[in-house]
Protein backbone atom coordinates (compact mmCIF):
# COMPACT_ATOMS: atom_id res chain seq x y z
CA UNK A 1 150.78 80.63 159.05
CA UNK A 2 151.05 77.09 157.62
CA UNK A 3 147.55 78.16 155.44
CA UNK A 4 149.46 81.04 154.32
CA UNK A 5 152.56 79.77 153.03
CA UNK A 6 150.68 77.03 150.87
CA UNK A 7 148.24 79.62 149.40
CA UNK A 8 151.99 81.64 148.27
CA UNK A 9 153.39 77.96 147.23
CA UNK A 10 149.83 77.90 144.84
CA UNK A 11 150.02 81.66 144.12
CA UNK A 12 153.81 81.21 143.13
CA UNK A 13 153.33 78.10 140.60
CA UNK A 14 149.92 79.20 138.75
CA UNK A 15 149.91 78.84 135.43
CA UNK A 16 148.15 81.07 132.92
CA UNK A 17 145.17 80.56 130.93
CA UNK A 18 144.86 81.60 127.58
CA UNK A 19 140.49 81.89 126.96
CA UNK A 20 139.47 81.61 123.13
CA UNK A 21 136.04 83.17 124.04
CA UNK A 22 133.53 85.16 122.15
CA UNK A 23 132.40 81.70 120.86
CA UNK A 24 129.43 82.89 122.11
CA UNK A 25 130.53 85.72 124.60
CA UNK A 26 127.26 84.88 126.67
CA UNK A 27 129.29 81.82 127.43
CA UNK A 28 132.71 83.42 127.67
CA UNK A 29 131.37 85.30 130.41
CA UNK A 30 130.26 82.64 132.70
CA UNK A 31 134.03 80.68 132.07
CA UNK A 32 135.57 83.75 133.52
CA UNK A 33 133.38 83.60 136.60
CA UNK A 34 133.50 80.58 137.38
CA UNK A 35 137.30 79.80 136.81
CA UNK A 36 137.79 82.93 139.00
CA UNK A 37 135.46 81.64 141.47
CA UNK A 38 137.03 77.91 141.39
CA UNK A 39 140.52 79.70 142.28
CA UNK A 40 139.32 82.22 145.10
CA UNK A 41 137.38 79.13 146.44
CA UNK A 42 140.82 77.30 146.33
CA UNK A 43 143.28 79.68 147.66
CA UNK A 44 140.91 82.49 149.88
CA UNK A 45 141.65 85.62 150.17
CA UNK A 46 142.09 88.20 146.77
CA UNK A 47 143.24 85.19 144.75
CA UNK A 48 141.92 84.81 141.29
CA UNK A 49 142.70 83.47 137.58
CA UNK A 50 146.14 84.21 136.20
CA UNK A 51 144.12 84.55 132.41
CA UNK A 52 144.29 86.24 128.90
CA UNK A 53 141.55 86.09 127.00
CA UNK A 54 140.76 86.34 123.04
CA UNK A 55 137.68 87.07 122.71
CA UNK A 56 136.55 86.38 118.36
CA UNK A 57 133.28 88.64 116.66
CA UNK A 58 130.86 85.84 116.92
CA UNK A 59 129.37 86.55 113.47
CA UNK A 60 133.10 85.22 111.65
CA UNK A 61 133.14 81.57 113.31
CA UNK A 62 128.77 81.62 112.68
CA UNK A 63 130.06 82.37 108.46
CA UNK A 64 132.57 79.70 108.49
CA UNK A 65 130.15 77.18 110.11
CA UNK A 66 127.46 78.32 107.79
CA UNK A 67 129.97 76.78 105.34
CA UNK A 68 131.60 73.86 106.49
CA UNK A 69 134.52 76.17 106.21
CA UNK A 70 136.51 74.54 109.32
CA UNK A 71 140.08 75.51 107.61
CA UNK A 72 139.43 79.22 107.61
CA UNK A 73 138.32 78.78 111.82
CA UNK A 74 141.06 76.54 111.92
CA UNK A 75 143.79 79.33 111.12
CA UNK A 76 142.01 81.99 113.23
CA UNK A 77 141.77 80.03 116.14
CA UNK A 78 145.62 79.08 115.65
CA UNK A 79 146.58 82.89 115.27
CA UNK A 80 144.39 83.72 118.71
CA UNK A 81 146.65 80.56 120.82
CA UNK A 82 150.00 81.55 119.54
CA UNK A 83 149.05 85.35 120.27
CA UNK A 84 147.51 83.95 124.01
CA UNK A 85 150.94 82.11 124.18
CA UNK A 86 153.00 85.10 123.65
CA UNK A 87 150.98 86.72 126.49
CA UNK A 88 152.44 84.26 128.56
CA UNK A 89 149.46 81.41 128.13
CA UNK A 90 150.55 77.95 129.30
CA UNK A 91 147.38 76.33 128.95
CA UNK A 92 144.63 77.16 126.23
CA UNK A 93 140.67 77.20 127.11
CA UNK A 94 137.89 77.32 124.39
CA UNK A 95 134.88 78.50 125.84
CA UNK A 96 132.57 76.33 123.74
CA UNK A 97 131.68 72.66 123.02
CA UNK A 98 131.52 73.34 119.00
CA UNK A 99 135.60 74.41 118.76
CA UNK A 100 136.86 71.67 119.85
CA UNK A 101 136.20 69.80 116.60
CA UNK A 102 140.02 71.21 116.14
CA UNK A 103 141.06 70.91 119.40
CA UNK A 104 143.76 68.12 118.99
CA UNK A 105 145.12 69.62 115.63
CA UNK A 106 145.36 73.07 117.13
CA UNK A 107 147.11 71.70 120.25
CA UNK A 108 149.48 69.91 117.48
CA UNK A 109 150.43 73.48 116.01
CA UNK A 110 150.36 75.50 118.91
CA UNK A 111 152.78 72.94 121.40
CA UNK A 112 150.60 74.03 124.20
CA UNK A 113 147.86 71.84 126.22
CA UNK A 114 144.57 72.45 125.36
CA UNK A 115 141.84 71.60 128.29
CA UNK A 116 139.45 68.88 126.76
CA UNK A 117 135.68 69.87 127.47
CA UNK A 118 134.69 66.55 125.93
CA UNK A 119 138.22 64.51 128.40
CA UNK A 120 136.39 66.77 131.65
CA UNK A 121 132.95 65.75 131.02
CA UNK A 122 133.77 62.06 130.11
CA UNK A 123 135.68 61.94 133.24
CA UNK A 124 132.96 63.26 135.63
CA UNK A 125 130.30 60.72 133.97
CA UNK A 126 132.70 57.93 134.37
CA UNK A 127 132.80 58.90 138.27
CA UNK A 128 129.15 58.60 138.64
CA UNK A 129 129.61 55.59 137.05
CA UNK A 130 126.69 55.84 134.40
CA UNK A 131 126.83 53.84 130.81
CA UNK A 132 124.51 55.79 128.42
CA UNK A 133 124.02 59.19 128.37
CA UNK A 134 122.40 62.08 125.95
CA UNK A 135 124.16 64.41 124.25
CA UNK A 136 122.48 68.15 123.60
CA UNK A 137 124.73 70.85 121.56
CA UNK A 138 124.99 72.13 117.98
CA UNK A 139 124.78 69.87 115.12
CA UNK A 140 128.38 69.29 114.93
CA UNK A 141 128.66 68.47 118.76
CA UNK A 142 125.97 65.95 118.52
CA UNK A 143 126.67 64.72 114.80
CA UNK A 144 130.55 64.82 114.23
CA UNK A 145 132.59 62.32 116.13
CA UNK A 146 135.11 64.69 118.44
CA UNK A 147 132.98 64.43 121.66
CA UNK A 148 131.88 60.80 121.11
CA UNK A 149 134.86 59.57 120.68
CA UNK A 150 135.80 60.91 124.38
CA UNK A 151 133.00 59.59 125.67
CA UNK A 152 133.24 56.05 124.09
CA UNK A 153 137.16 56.01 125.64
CA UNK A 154 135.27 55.61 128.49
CA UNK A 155 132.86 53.30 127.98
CA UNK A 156 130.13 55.78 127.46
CA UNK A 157 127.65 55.47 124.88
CA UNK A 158 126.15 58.86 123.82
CA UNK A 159 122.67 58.97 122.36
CA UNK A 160 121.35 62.23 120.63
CA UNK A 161 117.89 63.35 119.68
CA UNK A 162 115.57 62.39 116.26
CA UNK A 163 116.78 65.12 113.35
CA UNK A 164 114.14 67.35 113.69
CA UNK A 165 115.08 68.07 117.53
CA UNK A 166 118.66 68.05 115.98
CA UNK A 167 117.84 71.15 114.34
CA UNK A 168 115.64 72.89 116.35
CA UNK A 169 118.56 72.77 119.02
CA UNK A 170 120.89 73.76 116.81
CA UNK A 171 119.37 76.38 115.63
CA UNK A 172 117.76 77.70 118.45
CA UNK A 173 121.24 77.58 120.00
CA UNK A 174 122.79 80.11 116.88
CA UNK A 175 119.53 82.44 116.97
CA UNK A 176 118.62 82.57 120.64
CA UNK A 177 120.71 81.14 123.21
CA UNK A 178 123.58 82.66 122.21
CA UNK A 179 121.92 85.96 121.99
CA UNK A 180 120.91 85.15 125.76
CA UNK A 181 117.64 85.03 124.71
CA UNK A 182 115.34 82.53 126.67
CA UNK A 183 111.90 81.78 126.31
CA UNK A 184 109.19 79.36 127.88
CA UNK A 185 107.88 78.10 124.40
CA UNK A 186 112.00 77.12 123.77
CA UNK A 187 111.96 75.46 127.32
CA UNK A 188 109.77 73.35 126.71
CA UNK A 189 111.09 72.23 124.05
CA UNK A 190 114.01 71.22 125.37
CA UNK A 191 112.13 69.71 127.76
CA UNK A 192 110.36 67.14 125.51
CA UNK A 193 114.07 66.31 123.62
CA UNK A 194 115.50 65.26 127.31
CA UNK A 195 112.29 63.16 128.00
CA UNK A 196 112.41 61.44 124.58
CA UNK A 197 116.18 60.96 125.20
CA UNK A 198 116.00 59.38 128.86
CA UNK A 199 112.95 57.08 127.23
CA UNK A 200 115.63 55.90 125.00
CA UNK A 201 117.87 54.88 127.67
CA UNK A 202 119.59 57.79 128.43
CA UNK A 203 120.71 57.81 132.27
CA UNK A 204 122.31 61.30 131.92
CA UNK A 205 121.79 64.56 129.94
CA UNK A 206 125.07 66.33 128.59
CA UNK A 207 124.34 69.59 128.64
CA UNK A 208 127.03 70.03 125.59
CA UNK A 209 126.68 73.48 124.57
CA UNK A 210 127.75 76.38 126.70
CA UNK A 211 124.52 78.07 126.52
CA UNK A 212 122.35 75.34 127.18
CA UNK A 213 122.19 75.47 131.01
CA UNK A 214 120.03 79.33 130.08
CA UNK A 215 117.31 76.65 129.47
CA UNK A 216 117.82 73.18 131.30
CA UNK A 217 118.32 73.34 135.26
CA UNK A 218 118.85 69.97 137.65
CA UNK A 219 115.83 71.09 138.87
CA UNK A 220 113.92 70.37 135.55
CA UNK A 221 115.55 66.90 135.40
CA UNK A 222 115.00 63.45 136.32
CA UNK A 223 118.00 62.18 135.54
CA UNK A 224 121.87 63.85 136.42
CA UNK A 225 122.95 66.66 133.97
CA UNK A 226 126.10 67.41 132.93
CA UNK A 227 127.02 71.17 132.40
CA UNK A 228 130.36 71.45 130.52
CA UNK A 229 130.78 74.72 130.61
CA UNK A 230 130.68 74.19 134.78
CA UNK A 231 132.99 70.83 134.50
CA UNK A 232 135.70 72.42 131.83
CA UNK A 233 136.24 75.48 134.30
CA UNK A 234 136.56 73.06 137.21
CA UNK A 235 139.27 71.31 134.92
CA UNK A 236 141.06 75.03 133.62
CA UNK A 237 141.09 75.84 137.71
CA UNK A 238 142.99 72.29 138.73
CA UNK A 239 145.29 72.49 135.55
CA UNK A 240 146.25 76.56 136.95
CA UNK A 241 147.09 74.91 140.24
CA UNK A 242 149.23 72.25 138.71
């Protein structure tokens, strides 16, 4: 009985997600199982994510990358929260590492909290307690300064791969991995980039792209990974039970 009335106290007070998916909807996919998950494994029973999701045409935010064009993605992605938030949204997810290069100046327009991948992954390393890690994603990800910077808050230095395994990554990311395409050839690959990194130091491999974790496994790993797709969902299901 006691069980019961907390999983109605829990049921009665979750707040709804607003998803900015299609960013790729390969990964979009796996944040609405595994939020859903996180909350049935929470509360039991038929209990699952109180969500809306936006889900963009993959091929606009790929032109506006292709371009640096980050003002044009800014003002879509700001149209898809406030149309979330009149759906009721309290909380905004982006299902992919790459987006949150806006993330603070679309929380700043949209006067809702948006879920940090970058805050959720710095935050599990820190537990661990590692000091170096290496960071996989898209160019941006591992070249611009808006997951670093998360990382270096907590005293975690971030390494990232030579340029030419810069853009193989990248662009196997755009033309495969996002397609859901996997092969053995790319696996390897990736492989040999997490090997050179952990030579260099690294302790820990961010997995930081949503698609990565197609190719890299704990099982092909010395070292800990760290899936952000996995950790960000963990984060969406405690901030819907806050």
């Amino acid at each position: 009985m006691i069980e019961h009335q907390f999983c109605y106290q829990k049921m009665k007070y979750m707040q709804t997600l607003g998803l900015i998916g299609g960013i790729s909807w390969v990964s979009t996919v796996d944040y609405y199982r595994l939020i859903n998950q996180g909350i049935n494994d929470k509360l039991g029973g038929l209990n699952f994510s109180q969500c809306v999701i936006y889900s963009f045409n993959y091929a606009d935010i790929k032109k506006n990358n292709d371009s640096n064009d980050w003002e044009t993605t800014f003002q879509m992605v700001v149209k898809a929260c406030n149309h979330l938030k009149s759906c009721g949204a309290t909380g905004i997810i982006f299902c992919a590492n790459t987006m949150h290069f806006i993330a603070d100046r679309v929380e700043k327009e949209i006067g809702l909290p948006i879920i940090h991948i970058a805050s959720a992954t710095a935050t599990e390393i820190k537990k661990v307690g590692l000091k170096k890690v290496g960071l996989l994603g898209t160019k941006f990800t591992m070249e611009l300064d808006f997951f670093k910077s998360k990382l270096t808050d907590k005293g975690i230095d971030a390494i990232i791969p030579n340029d030419n395994d810069r853009e193989f990554v990248h662009q196997t990311i755009f033309d495969e991995l996002g397609k859901g395409i996997v092969t053995e050839q790319t696996k390897q690959r990736y492989l040999d980039i997490v090997t050179d990194l952990i030579n260099n130091g690294a302790e820990g491999i961010i997995l930081g792209c949503t698609e990565i974790p197609l190719v890299i496994q704990q099982s092909d790993v010395s070292v800990p990974i760290f899936d952000t797709a996995l950790l960000h969902s963990k984060a969406a299901v405690e901030f819907s039970l806050t």
